[in-house]
C-alpha atoms as a PDB file:
ATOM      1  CA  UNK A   1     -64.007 -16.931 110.436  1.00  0.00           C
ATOM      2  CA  UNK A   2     -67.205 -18.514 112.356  1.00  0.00           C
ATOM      3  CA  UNK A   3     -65.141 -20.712 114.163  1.00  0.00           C
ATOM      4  CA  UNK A   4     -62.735 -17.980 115.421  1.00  0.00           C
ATOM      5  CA  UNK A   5     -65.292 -16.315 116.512  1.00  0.00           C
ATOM      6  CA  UNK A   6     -66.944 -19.294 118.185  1.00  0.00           C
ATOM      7  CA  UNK A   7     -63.718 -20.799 119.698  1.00  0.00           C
ATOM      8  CA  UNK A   8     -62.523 -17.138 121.308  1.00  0.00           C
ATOM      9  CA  UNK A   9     -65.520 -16.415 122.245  1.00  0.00           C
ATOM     10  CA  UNK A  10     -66.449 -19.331 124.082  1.00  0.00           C
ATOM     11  CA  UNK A  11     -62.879 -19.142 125.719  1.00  0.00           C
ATOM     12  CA  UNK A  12     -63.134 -15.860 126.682  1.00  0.00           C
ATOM     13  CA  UNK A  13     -66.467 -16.302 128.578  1.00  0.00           C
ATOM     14  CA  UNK A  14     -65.163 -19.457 130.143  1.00  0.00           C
ATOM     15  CA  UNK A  15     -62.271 -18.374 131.452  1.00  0.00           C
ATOM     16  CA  UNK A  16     -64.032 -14.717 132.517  1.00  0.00           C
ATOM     17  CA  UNK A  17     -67.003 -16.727 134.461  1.00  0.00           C
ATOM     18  CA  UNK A  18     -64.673 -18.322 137.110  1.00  0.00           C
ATOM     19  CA  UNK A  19     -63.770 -14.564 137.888  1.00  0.00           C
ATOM     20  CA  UNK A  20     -67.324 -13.932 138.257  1.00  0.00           C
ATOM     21  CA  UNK A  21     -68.218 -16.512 140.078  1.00  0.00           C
ATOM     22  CA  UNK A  22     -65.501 -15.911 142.709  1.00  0.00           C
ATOM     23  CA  UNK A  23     -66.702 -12.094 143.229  1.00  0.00           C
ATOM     24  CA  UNK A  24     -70.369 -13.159 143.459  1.00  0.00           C
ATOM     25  CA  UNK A  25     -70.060 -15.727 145.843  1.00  0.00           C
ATOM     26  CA  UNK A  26     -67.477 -14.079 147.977  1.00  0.00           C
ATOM     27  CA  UNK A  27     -64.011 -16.704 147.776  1.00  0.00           C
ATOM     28  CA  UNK A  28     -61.659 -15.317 149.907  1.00  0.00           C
ATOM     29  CA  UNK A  29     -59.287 -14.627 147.310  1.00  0.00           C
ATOM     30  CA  UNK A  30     -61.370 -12.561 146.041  1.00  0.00           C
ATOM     31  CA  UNK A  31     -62.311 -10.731 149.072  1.00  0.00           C
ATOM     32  CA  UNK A  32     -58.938  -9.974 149.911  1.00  0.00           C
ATOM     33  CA  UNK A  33     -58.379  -8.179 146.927  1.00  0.00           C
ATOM     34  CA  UNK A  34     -61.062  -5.488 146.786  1.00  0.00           C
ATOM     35  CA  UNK A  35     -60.401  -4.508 150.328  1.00  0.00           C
ATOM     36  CA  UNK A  36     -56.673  -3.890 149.399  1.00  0.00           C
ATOM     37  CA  UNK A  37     -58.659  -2.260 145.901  1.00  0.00           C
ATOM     38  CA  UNK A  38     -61.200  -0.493 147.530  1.00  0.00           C
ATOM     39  CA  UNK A  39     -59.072   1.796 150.328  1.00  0.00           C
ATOM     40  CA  UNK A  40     -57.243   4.019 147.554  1.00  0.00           C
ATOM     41  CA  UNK A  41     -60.864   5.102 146.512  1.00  0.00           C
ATOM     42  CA  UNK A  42     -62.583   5.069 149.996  1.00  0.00           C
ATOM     43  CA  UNK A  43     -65.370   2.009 148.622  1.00  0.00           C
ATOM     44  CA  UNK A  44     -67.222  -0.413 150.099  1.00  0.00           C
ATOM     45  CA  UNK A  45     -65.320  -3.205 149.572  1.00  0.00           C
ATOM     46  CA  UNK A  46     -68.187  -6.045 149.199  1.00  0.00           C
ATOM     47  CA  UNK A  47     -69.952  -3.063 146.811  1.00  0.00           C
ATOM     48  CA  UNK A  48     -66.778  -3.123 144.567  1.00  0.00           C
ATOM     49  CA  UNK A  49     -66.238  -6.828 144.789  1.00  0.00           C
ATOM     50  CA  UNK A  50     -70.070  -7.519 144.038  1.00  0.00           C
ATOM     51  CA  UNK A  51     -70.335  -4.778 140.998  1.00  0.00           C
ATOM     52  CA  UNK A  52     -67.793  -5.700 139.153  1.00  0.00           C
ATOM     53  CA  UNK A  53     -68.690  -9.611 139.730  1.00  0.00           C
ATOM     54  CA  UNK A  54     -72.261  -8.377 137.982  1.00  0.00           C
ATOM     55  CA  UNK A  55     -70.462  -6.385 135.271  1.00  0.00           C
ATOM     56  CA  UNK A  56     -67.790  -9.360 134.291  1.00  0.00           C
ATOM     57  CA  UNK A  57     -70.709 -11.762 134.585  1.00  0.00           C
ATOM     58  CA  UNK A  58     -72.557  -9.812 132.036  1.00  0.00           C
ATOM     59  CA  UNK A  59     -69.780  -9.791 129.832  1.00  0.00           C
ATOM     60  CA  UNK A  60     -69.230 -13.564 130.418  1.00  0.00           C
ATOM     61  CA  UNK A  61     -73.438 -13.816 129.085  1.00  0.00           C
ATOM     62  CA  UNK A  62     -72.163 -10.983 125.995  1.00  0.00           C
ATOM     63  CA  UNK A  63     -69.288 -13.690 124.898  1.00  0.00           C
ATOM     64  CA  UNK A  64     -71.255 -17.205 125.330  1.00  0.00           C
ATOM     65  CA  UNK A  65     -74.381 -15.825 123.758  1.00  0.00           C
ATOM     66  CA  UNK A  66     -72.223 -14.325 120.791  1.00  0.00           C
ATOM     67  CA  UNK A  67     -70.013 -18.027 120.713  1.00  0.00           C
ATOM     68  CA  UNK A  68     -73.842 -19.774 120.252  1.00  0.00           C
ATOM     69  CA  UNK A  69     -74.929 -17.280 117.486  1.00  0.00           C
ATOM     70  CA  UNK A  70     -71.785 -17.736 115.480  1.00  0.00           C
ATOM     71  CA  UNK A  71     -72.737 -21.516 115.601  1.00  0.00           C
ATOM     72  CA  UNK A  72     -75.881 -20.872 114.432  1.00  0.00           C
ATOM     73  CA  UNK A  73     -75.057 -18.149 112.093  1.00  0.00           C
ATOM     74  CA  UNK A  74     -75.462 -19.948 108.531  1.00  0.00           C
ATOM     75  CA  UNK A  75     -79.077 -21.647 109.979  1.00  0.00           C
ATOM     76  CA  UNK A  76     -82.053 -20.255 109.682  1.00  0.00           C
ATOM     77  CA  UNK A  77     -82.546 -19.314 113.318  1.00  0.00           C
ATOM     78  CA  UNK A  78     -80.400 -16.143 112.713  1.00  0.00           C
ATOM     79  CA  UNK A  79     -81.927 -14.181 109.686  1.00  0.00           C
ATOM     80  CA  UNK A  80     -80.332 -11.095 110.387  1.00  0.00           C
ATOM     81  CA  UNK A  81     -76.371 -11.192 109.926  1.00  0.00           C
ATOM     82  CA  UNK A  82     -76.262  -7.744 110.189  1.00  0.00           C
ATOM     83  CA  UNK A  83     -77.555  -7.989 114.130  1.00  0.00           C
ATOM     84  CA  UNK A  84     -75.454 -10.582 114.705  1.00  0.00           C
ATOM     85  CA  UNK A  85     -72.297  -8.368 113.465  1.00  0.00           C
ATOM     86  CA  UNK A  86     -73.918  -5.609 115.335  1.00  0.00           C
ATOM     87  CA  UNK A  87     -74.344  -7.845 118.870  1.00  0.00           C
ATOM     88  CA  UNK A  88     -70.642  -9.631 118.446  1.00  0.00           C
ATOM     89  CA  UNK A  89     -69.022  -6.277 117.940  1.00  0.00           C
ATOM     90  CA  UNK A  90     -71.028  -5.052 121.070  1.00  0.00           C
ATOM     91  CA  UNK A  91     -69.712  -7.922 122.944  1.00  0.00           C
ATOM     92  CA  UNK A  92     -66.723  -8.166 122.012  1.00  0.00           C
ATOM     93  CA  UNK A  93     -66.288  -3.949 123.124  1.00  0.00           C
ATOM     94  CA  UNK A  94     -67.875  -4.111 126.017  1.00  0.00           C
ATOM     95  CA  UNK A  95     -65.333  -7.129 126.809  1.00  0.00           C
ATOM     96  CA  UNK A  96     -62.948  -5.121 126.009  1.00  0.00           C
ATOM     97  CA  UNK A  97     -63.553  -2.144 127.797  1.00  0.00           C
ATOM     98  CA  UNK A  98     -63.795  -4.121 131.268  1.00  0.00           C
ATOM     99  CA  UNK A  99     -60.388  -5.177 130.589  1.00  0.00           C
ATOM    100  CA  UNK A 100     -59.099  -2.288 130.382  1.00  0.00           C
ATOM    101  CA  UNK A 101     -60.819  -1.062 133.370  1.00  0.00           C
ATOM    102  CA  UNK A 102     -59.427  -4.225 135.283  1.00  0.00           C
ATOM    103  CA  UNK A 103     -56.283  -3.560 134.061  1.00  0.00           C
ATOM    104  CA  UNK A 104     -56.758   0.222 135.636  1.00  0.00           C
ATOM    105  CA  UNK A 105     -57.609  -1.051 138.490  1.00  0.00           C
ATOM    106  CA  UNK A 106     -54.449  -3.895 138.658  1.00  0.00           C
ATOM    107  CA  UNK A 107     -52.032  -1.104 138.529  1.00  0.00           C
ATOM    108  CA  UNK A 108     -53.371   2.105 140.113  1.00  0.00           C
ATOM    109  CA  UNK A 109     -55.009   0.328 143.057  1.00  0.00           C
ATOM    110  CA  UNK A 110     -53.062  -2.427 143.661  1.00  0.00           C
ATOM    111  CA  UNK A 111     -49.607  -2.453 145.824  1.00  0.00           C
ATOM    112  CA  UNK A 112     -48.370  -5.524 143.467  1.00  0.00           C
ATOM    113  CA  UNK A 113     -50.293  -6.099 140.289  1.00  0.00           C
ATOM    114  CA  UNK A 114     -50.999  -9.876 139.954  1.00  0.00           C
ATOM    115  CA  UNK A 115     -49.696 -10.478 136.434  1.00  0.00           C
ATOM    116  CA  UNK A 116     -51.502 -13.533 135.758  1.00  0.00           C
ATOM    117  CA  UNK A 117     -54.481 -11.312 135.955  1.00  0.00           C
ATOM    118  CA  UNK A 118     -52.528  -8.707 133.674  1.00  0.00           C
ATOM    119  CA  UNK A 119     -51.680 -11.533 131.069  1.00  0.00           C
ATOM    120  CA  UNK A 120     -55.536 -12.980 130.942  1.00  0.00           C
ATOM    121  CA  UNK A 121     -57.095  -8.948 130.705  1.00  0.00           C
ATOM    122  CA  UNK A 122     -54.248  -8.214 127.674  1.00  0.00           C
ATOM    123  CA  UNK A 123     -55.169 -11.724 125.935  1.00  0.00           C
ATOM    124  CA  UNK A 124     -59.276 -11.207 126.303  1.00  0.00           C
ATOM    125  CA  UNK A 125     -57.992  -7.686 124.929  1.00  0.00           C
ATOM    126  CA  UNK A 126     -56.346  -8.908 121.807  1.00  0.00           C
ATOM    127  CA  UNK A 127     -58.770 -11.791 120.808  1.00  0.00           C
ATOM    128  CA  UNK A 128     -61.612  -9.289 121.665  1.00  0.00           C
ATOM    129  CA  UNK A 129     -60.032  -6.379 118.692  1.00  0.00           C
ATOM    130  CA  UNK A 130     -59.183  -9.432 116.529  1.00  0.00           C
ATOM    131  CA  UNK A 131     -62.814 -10.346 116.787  1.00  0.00           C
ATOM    132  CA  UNK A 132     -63.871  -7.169 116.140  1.00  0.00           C
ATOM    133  CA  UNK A 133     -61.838  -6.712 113.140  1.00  0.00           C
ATOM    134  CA  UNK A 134     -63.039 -10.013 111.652  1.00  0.00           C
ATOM    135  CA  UNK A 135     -66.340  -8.729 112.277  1.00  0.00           C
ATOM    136  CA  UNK A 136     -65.894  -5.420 110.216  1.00  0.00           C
ATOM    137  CA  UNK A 137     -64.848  -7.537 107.307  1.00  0.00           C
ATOM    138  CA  UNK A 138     -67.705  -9.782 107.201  1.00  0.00           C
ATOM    139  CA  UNK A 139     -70.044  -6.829 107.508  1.00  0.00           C
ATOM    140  CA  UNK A 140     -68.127  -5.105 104.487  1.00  0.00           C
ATOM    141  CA  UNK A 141     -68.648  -7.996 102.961  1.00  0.00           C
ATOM    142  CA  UNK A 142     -71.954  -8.275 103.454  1.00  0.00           C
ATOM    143  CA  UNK A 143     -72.822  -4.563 102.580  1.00  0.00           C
ATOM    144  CA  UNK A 144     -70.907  -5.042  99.272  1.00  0.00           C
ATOM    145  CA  UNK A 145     -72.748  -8.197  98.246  1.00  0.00           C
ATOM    146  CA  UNK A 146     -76.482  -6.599  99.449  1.00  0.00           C
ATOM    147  CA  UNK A 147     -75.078  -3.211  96.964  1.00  0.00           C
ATOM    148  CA  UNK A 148     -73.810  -5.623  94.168  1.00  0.00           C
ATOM    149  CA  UNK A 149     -77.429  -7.515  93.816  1.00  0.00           C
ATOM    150  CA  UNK A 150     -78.999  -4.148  94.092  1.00  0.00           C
ATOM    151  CA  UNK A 151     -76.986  -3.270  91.369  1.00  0.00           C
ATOM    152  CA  UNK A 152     -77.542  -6.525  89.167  1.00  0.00           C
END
């Protein structure tokens, strides 16, 4: 289960931080986009383009931090598992929630949605709720074992 969450994790923040770089440093691509984005809802354009660059590069920190926790999970560096269950789940949500908002965005804003865009938010969707059902396992898990040695 560690290395599911390791391997989508890491993917997920990978393939998320070349959007963020391209908002934050202004590619033209990019810029083109949030103009077309930003008339329906009378924005700033650069605003748009820079705020959600700062929100998907947070989310790209959320996924690579969780990837390097589950590494270190079993060692001794993570004592807690509990807070790393509770910072993975938070990760992977908060993931999840900005892909939903870009996928908002692709079809209410846009003239044409770009469905390569579509196709990466839905996958980071559906490895971020698989993640977070592997995580509510393992913290069953651990909340049965911590009851059962209470018990014994």
């Amino acid at each position: 289960m560690n290395k599911i969450l390791f391997i989508t994790n890491l993917l997920m923040g990978c393939v998320l931080s070349r959007f963020a770089i391209s908002k934050l440093t202004g590619w033209e691509i990019s810029i083109q986009a949030f103009i077309e984005m930003a008339k329906p809802l009378g924005l700033d354009p650069t605003f748009f383009r820079v705020s959600t660059g700062i929100i998907i590069a947070a989310v790209v920190i959320a996924y690579l931090t969780t990837a390097i926790f589950s590494l270190l999970r079993n060692n001794t560096v993570i004592k807690s598992k509990v807070q790393f269950t509770k910072w993975a789940t938070f990760s992977n949500l908060f993931g999840l929630l900005t892909m939903t908002g870009a996928l908002i965005a692709e079809f209410s804003l846009r003239v044409h949605p770009k469905w390569l865009l579509v196709y990466i938010a839905c996958t980071i969707i559906i490895f971020s709720v698989l993640n977070i059902i592997i995580l509510n396992v393992q913290s069953i898990t651990i909340i049965n074992k911590q009851k059962s040695t209470v018990c014994n």
